[in-house]
C-alpha atoms as a PDB file:
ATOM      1  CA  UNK A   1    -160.190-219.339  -3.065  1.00  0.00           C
ATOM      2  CA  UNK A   2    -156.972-216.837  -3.408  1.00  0.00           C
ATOM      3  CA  UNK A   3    -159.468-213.676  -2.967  1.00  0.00           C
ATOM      4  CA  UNK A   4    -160.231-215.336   0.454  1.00  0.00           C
ATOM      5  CA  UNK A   5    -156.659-216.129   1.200  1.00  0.00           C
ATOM      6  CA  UNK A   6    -155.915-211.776   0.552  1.00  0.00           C
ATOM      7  CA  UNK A   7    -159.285-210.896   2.518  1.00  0.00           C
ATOM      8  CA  UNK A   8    -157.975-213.483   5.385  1.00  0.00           C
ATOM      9  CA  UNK A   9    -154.370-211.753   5.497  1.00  0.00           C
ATOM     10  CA  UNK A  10    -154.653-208.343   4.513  1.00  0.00           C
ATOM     11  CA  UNK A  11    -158.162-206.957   4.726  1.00  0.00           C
ATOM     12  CA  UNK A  12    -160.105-208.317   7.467  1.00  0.00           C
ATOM     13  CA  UNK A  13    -160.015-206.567  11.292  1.00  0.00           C
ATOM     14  CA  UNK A  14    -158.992-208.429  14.078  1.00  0.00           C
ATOM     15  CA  UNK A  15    -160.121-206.904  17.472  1.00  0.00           C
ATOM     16  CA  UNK A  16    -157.807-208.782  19.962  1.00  0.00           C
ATOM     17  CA  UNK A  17    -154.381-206.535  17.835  1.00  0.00           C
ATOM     18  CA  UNK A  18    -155.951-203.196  17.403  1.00  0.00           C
ATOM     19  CA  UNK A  19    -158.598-203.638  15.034  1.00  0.00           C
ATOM     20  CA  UNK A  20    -155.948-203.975  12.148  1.00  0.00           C
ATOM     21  CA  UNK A  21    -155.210-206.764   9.289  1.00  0.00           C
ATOM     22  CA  UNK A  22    -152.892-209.660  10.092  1.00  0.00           C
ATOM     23  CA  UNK A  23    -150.634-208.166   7.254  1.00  0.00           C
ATOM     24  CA  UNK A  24    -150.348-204.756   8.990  1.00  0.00           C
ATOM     25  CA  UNK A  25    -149.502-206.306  12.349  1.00  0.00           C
ATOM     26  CA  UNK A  26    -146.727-208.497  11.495  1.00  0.00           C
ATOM     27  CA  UNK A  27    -145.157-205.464   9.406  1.00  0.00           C
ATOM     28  CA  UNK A  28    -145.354-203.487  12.212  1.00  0.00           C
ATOM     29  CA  UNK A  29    -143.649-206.572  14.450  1.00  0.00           C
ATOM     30  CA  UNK A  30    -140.816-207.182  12.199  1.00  0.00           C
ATOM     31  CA  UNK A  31    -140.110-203.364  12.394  1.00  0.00           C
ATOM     32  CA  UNK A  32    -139.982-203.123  16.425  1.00  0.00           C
ATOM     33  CA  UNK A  33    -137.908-206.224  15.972  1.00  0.00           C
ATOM     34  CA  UNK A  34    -135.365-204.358  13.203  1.00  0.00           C
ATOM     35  CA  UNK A  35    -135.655-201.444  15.512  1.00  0.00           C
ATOM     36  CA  UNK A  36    -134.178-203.702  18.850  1.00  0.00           C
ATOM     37  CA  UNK A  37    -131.522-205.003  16.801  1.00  0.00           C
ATOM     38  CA  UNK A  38    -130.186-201.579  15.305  1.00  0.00           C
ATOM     39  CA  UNK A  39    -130.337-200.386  19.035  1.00  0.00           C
ATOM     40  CA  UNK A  40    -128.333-203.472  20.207  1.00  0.00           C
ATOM     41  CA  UNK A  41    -125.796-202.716  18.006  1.00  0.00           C
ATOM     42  CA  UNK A  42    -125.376-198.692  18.705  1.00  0.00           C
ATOM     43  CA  UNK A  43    -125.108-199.717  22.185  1.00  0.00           C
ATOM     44  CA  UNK A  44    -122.119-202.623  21.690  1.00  0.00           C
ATOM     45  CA  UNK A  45    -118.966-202.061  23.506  1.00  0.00           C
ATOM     46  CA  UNK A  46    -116.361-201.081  21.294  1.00  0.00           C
ATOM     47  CA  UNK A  47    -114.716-204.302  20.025  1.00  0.00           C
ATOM     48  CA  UNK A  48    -111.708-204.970  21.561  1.00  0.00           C
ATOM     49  CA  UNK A  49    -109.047-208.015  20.742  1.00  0.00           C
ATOM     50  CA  UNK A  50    -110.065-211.900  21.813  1.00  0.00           C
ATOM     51  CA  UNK A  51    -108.105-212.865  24.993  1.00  0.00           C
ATOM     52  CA  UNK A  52    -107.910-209.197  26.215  1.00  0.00           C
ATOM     53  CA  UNK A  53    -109.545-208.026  29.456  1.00  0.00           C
ATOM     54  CA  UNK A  54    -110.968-204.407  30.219  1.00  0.00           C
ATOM     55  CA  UNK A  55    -109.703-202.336  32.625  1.00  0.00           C
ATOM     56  CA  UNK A  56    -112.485-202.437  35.157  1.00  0.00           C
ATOM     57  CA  UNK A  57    -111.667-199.246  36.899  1.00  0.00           C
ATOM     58  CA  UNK A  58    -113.313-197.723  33.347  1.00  0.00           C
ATOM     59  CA  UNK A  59    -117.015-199.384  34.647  1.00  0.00           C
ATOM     60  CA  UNK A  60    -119.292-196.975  35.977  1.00  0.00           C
END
């Protein structure tokens, strides 16, 4: 039963994502994932104290 289970998740080839195992696929999701959160967080404003406002001039 387990050597079905590791076929079923890591070596059998599903068409309908690229003719890769269900393994593969959801390591390559959690990656894009990782990758949109480290680019969220380059492009953060600088943090700046609660109750303060921006100068809005500064907005391009």
């Amino acid at each position: 039963m387990l050597e079905w289970v590791d076929w079923f998740n890591h070596r059998r080839l599903l068409e309908p994502i690229g003719n890769i195992p269900p393994a593969e696929a959801e390591a390559r999701y959690v990656a894009a994932i990782d990758q949109v959160k480290i680019a969220a967080e380059l492009h953060q404003p600088t943090s700046i104290e609660p109750g303060t406002v921006q100068n809005a001039s500064c907005v391009t």
